[in-house]
PDB file of N, CA and C in Angstrom:
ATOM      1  N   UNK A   1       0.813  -1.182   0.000  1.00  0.00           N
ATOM      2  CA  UNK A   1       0.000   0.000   0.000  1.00  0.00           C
ATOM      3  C   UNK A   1       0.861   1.252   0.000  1.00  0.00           C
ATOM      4  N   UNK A   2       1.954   0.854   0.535  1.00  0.00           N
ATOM      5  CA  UNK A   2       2.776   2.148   0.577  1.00  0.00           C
ATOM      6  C   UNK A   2       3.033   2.848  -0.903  1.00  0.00           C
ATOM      7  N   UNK A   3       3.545   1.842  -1.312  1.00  0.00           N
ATOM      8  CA  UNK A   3       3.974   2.302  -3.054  1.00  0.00           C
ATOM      9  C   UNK A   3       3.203   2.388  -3.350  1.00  0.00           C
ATOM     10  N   UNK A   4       1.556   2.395  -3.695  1.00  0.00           N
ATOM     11  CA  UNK A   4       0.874   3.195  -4.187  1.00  0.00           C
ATOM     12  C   UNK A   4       0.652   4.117  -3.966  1.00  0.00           C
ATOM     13  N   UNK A   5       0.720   4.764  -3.066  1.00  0.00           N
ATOM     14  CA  UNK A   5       0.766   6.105  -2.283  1.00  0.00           C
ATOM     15  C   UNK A   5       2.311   6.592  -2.691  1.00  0.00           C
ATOM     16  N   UNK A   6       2.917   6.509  -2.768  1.00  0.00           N
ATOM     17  CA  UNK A   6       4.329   7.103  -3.441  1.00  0.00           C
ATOM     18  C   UNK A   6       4.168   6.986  -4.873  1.00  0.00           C
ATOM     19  N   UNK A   7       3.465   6.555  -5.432  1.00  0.00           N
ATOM     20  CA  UNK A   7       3.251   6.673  -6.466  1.00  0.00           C
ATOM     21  C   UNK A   7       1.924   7.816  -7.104  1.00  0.00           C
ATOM     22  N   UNK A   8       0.966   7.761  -6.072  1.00  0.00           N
ATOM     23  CA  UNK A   8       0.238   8.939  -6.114  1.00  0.00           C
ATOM     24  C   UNK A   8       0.764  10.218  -5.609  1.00  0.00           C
ATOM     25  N   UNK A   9       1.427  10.375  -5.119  1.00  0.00           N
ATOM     26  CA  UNK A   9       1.920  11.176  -4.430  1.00  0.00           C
ATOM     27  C   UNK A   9       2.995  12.210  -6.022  1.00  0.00           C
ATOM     28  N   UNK A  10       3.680  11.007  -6.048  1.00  0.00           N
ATOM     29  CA  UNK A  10       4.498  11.570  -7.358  1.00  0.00           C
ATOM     30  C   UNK A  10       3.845  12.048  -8.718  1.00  0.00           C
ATOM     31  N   UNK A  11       2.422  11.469  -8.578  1.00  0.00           N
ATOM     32  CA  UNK A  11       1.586  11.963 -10.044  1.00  0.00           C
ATOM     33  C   UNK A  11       1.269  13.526  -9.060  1.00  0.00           C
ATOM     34  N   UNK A  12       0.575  13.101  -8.252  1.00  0.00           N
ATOM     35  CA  UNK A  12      -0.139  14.716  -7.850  1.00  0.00           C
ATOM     36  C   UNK A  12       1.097  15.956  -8.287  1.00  0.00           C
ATOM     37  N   UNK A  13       2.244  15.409  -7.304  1.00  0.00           N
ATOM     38  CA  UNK A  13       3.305  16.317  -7.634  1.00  0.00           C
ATOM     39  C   UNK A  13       3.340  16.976  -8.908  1.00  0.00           C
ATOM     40  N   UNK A  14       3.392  16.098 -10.158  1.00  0.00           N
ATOM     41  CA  UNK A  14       3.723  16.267 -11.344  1.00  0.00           C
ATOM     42  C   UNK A  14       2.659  17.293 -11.999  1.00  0.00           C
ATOM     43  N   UNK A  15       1.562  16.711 -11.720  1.00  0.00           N
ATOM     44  CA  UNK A  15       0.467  17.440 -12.003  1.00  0.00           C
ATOM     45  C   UNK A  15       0.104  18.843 -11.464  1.00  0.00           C
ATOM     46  N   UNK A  16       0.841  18.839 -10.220  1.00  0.00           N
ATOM     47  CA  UNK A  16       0.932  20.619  -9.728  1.00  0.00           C
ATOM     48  C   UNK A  16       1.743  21.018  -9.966  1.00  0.00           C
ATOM     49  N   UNK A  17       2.720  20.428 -10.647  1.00  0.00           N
ATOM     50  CA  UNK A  17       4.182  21.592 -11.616  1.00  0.00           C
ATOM     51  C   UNK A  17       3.516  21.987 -12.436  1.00  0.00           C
ATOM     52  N   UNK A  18       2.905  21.180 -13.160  1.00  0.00           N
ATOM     53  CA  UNK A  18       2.332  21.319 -14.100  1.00  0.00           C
ATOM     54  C   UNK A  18       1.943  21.895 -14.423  1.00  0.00           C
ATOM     55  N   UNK A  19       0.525  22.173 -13.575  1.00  0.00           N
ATOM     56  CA  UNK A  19      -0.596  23.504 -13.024  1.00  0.00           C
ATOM     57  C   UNK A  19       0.547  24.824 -12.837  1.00  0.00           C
ATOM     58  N   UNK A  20       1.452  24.787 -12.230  1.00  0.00           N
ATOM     59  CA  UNK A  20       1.996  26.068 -11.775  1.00  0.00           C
ATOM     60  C   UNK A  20       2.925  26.824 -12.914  1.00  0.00           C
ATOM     61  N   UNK A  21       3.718  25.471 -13.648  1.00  0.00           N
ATOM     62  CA  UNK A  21       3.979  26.506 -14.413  1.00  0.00           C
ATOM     63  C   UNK A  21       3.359  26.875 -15.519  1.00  0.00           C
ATOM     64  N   UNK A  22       1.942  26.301 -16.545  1.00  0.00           N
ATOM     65  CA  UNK A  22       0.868  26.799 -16.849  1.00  0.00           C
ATOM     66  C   UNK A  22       0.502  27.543 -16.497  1.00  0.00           C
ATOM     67  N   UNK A  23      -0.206  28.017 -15.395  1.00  0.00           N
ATOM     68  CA  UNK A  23      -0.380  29.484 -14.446  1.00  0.00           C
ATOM     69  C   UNK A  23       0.791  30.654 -14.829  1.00  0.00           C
ATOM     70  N   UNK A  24       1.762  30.164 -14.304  1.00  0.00           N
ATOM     71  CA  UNK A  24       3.005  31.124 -14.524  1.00  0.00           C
ATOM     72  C   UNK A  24       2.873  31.768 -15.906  1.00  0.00           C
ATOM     73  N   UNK A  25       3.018  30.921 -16.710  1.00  0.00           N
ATOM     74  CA  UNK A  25       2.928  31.376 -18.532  1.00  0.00           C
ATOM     75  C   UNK A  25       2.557  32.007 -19.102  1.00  0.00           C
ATOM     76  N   UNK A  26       1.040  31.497 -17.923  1.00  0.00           N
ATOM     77  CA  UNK A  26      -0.161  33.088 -18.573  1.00  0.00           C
ATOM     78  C   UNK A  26      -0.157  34.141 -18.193  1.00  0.00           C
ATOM     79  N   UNK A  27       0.819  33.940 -16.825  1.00  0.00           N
ATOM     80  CA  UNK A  27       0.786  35.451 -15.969  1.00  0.00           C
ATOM     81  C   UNK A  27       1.896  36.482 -16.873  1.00  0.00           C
ATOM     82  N   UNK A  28       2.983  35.706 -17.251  1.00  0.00           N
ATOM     83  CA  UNK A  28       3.704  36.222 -17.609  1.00  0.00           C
ATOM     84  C   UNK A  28       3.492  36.805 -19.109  1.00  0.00           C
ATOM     85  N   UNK A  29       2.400  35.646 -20.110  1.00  0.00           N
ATOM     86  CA  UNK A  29       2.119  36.387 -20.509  1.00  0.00           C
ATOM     87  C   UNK A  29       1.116  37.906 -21.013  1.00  0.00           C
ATOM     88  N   UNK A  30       0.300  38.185 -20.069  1.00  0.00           N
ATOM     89  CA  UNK A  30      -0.995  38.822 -19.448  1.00  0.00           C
ATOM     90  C   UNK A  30      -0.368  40.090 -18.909  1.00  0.00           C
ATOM     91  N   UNK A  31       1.143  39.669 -18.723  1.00  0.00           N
ATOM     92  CA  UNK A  31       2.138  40.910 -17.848  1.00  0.00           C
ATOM     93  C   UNK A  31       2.469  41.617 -18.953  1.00  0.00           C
ATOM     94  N   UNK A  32       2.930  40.459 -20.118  1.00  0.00           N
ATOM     95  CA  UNK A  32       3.483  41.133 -21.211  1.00  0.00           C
ATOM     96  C   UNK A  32       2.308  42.260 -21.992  1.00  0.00           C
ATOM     97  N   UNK A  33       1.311  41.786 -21.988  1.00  0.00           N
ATOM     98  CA  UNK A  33       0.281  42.258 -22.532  1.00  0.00           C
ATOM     99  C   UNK A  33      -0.161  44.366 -22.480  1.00  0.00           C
ATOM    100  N   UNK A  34      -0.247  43.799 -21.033  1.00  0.00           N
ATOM    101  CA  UNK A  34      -0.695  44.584 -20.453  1.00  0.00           C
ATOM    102  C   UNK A  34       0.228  46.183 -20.310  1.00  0.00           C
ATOM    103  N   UNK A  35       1.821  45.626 -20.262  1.00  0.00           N
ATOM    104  CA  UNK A  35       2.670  46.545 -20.717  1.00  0.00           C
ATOM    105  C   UNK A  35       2.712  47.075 -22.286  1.00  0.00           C
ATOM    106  N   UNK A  36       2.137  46.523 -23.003  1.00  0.00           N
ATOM    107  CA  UNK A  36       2.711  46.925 -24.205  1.00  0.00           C
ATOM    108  C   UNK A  36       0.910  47.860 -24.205  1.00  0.00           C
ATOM    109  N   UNK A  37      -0.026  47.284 -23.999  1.00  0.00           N
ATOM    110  CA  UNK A  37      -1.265  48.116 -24.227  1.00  0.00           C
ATOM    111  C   UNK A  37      -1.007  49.847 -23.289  1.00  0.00           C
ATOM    112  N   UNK A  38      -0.630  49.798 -22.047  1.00  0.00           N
ATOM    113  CA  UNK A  38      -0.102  50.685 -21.288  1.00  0.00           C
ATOM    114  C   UNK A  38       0.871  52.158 -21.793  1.00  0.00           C
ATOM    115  N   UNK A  39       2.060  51.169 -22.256  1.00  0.00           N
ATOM    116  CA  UNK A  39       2.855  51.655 -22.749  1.00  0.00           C
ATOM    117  C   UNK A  39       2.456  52.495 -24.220  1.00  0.00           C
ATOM    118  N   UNK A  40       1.421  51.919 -25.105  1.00  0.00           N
ATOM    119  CA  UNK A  40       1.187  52.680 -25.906  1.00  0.00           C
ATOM    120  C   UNK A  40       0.194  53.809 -25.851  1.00  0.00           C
ATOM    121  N   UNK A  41      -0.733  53.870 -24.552  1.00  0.00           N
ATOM    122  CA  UNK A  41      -1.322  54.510 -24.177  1.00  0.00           C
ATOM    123  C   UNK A  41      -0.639  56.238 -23.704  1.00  0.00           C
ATOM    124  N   UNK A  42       0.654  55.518 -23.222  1.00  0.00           N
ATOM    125  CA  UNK A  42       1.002  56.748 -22.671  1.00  0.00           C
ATOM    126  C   UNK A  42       2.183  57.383 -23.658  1.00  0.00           C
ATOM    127  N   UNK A  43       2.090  56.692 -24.515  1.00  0.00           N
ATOM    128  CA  UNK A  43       3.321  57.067 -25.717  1.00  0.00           C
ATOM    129  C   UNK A  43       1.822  58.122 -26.925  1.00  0.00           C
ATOM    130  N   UNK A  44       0.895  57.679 -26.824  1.00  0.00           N
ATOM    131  CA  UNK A  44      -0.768  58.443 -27.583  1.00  0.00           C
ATOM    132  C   UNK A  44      -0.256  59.756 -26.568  1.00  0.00           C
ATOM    133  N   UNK A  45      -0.762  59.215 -25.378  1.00  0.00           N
ATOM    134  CA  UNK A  45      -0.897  60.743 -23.962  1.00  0.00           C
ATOM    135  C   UNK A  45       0.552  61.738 -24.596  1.00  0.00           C
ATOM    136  N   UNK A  46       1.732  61.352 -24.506  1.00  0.00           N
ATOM    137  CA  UNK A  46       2.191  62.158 -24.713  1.00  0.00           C
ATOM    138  C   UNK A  46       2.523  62.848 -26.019  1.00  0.00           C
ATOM    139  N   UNK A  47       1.999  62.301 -27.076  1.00  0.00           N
ATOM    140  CA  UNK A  47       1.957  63.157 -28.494  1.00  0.00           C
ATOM    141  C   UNK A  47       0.725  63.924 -28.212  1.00  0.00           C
ATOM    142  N   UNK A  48      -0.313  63.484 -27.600  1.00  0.00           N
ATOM    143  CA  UNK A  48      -1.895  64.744 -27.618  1.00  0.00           C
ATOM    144  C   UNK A  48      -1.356  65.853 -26.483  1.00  0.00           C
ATOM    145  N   UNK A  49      -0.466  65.650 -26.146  1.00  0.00           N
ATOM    146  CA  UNK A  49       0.362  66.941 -25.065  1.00  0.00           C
ATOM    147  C   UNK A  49       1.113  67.836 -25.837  1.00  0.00           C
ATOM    148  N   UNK A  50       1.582  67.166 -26.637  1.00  0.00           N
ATOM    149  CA  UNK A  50       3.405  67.672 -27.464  1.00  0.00           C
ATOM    150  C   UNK A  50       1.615  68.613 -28.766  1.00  0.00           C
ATOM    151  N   UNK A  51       1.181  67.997 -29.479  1.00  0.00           N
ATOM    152  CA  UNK A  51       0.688  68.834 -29.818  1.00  0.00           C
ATOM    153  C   UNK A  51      -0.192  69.922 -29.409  1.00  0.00           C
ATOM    154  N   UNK A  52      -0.688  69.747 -28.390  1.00  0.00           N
ATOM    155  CA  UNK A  52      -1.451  70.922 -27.795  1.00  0.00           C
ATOM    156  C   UNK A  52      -0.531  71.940 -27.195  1.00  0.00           C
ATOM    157  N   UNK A  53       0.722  71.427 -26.651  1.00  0.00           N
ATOM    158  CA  UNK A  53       1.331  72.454 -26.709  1.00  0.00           C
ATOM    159  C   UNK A  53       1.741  73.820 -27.553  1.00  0.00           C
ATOM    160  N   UNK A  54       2.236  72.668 -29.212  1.00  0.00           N
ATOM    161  CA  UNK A  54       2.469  73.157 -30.161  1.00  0.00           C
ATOM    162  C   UNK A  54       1.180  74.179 -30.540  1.00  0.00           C
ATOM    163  N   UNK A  55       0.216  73.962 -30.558  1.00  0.00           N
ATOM    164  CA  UNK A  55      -1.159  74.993 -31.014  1.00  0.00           C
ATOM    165  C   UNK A  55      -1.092  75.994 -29.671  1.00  0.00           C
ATOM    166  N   UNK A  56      -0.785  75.641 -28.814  1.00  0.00           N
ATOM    167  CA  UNK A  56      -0.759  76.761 -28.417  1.00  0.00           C
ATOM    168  C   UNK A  56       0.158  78.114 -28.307  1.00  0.00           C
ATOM    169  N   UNK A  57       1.115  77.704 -28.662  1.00  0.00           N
ATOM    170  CA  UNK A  57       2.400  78.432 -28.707  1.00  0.00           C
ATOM    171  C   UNK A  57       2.110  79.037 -30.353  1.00  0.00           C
ATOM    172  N   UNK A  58       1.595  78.199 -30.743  1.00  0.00           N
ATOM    173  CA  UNK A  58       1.323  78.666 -32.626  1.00  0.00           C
ATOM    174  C   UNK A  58       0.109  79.994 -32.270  1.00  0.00           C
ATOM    175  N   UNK A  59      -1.137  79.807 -31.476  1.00  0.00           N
ATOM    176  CA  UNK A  59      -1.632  81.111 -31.097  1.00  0.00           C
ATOM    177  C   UNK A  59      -1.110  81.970 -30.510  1.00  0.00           C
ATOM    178  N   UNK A  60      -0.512  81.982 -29.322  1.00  0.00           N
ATOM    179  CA  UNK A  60       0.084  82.995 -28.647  1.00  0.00           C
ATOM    180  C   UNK A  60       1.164  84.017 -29.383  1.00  0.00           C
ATOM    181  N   UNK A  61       1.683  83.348 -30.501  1.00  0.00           N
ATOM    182  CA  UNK A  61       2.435  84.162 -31.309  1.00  0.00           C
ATOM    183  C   UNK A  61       1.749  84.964 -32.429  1.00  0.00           C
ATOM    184  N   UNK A  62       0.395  84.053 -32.618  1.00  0.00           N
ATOM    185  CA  UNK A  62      -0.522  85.098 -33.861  1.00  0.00           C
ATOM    186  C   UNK A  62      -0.698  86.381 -33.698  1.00  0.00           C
ATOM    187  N   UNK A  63      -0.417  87.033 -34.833  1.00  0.00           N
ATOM    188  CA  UNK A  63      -0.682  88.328 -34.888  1.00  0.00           C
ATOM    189  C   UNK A  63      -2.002  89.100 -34.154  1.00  0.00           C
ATOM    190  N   UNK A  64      -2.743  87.957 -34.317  1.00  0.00           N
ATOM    191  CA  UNK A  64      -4.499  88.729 -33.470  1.00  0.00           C
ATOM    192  C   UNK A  64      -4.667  88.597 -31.970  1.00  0.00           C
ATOM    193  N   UNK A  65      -3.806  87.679 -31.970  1.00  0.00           N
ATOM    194  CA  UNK A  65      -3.846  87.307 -30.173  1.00  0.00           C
ATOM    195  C   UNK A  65      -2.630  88.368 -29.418  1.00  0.00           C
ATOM    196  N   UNK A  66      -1.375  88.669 -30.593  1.00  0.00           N
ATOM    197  CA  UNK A  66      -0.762  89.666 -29.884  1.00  0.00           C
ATOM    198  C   UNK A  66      -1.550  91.087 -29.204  1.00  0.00           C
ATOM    199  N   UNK A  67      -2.070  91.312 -30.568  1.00  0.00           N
ATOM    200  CA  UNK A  67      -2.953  92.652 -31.048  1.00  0.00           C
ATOM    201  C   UNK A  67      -4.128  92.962 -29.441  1.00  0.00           C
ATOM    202  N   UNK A  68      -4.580  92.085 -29.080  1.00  0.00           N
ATOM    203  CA  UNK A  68      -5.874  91.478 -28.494  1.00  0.00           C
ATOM    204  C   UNK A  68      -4.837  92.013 -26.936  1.00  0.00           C
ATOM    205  N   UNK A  69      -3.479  91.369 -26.783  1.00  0.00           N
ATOM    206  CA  UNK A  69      -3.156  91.153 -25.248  1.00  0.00           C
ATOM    207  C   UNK A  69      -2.499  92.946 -25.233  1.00  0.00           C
ATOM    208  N   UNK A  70      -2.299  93.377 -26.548  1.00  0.00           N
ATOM    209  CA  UNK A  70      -1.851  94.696 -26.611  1.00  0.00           C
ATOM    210  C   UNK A  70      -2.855  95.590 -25.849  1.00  0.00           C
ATOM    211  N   UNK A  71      -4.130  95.225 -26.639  1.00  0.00           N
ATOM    212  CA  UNK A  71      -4.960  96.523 -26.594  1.00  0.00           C
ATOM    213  C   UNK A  71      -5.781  96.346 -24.951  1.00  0.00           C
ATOM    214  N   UNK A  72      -5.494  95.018 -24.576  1.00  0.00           N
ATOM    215  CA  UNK A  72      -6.000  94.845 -22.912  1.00  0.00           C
ATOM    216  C   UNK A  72      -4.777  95.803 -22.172  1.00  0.00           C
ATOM    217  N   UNK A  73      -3.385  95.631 -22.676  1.00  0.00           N
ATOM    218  CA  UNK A  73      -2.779  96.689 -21.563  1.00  0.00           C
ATOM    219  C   UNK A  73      -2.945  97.486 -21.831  1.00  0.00           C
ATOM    220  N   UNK A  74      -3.369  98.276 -22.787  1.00  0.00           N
ATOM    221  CA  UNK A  74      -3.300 100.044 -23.185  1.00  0.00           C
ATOM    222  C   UNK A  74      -4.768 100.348 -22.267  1.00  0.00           C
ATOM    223  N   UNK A  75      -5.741  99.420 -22.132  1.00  0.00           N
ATOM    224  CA  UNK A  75      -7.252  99.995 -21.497  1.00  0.00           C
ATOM    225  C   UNK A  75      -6.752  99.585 -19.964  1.00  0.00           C
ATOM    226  N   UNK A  76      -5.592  98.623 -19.751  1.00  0.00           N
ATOM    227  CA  UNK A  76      -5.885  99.125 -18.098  1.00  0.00           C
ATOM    228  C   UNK A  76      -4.705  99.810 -17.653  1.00  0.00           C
ATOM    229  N   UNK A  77      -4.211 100.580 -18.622  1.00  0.00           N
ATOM    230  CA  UNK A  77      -2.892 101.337 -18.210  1.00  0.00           C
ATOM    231  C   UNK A  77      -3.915 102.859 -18.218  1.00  0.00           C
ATOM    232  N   UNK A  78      -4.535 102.916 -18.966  1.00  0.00           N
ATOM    233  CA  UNK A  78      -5.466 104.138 -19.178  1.00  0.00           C
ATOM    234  C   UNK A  78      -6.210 104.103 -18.049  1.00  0.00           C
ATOM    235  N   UNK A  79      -6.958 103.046 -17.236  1.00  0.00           N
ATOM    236  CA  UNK A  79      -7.805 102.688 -16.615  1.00  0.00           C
ATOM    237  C   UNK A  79      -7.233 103.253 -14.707  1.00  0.00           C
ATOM    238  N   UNK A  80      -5.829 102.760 -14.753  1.00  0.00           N
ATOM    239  CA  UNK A  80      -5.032 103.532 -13.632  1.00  0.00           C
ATOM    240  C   UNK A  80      -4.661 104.936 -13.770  1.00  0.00           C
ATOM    241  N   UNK A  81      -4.007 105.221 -15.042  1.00  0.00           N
ATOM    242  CA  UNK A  81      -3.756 106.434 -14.759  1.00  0.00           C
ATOM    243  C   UNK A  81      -5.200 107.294 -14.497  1.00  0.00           C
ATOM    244  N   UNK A  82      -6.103 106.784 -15.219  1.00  0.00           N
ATOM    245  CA  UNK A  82      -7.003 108.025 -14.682  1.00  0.00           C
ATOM    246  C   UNK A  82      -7.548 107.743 -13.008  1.00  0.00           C
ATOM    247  N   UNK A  83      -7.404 106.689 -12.846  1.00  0.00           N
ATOM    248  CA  UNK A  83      -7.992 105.995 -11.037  1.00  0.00           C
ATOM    249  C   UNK A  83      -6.762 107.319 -10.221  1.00  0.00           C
ATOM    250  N   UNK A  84      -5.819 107.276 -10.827  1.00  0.00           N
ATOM    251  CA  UNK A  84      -5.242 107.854 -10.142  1.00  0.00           C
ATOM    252  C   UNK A  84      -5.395 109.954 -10.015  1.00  0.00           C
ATOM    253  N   UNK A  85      -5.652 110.092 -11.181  1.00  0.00           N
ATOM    254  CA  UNK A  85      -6.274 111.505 -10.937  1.00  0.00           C
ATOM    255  C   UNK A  85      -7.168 111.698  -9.736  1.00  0.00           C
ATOM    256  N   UNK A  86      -8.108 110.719  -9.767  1.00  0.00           N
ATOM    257  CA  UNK A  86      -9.460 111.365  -8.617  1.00  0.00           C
ATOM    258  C   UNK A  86      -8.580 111.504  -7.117  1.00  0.00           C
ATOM    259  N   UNK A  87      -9.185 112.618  -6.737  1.00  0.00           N
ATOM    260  CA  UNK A  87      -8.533 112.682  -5.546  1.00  0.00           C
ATOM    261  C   UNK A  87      -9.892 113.481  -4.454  1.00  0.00           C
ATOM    262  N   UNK A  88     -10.924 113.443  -4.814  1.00  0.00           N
ATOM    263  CA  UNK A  88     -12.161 113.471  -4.059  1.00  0.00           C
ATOM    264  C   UNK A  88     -13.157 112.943  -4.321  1.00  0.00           C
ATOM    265  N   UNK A  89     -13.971 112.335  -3.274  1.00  0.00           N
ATOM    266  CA  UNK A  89     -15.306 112.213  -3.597  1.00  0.00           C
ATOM    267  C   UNK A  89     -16.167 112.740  -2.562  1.00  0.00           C
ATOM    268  N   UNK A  90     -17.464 114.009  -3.221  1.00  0.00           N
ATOM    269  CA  UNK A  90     -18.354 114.525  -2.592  1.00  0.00           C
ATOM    270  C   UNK A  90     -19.757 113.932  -3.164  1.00  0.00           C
ATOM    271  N   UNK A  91     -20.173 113.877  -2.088  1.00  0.00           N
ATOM    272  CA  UNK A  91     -21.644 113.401  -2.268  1.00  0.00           C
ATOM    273  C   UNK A  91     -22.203 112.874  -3.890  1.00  0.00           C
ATOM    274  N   UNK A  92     -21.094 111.525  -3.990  1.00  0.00           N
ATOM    275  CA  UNK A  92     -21.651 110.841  -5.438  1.00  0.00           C
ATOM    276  C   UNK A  92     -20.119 111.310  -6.155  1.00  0.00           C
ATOM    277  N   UNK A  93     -19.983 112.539  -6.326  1.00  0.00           N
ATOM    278  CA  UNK A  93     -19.218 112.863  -7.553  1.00  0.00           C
ATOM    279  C   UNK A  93     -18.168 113.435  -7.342  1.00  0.00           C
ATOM    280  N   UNK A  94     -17.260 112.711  -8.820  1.00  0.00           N
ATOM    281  CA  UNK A  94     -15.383 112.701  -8.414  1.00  0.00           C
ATOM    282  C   UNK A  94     -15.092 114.043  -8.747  1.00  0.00           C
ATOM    283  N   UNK A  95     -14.462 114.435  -7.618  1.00  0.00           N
ATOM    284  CA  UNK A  95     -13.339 116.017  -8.306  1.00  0.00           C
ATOM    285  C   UNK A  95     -12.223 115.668  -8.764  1.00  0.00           C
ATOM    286  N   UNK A  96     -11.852 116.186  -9.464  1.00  0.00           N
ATOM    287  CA  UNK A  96     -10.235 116.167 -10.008  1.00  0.00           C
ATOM    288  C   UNK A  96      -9.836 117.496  -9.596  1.00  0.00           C
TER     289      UNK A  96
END
């Protein structure tokens, strides 16, 4: 009875290498997988960056967007110097 039991013993064995490194195979390959789907994800992410950068730097240099950030400082440079004239207020209304 013994040797049959050493003999089962040695199939089970065999049969859970078996199992394990089957298991292993898939993990490893499921690992592989999963890096390369990943990896191209973030290789996409960083070209939709690299170009949005690029458009934006392509506006900020346009002639209309200069024009645009020009004419915002000339209205609040105008906008202080005159804040700065008033130098009273009576009932409602500014003296200069």
């Amino acid at each position: 009875m013994k040797t049959e039991h050493s003999k089962d013993e040695t199939f089970l064995m065999n049969v859970a290498e078996s199992i394990g490194s089957t298991l292993g195979a898939i993990a490893a390959k499921a690992d592989a997988a999963q890096r390369v789907i990943t990896g191209g994800a973030k290789r996409e992410a960083k070209k939709v960056v690299g170009k949005t950068k690029r458009a934006a730097r392509t506006v900020k240099k346009s002639g209309a967007a200069r024009t645009t950030r020009s004419a915002a400082r000339k209205v609040v440079k105008r906008a202080k110097r005159g804040a700065g004239r008033r130098t009273k207020t009576t009932r409602g209304r500014t003296r200069r």
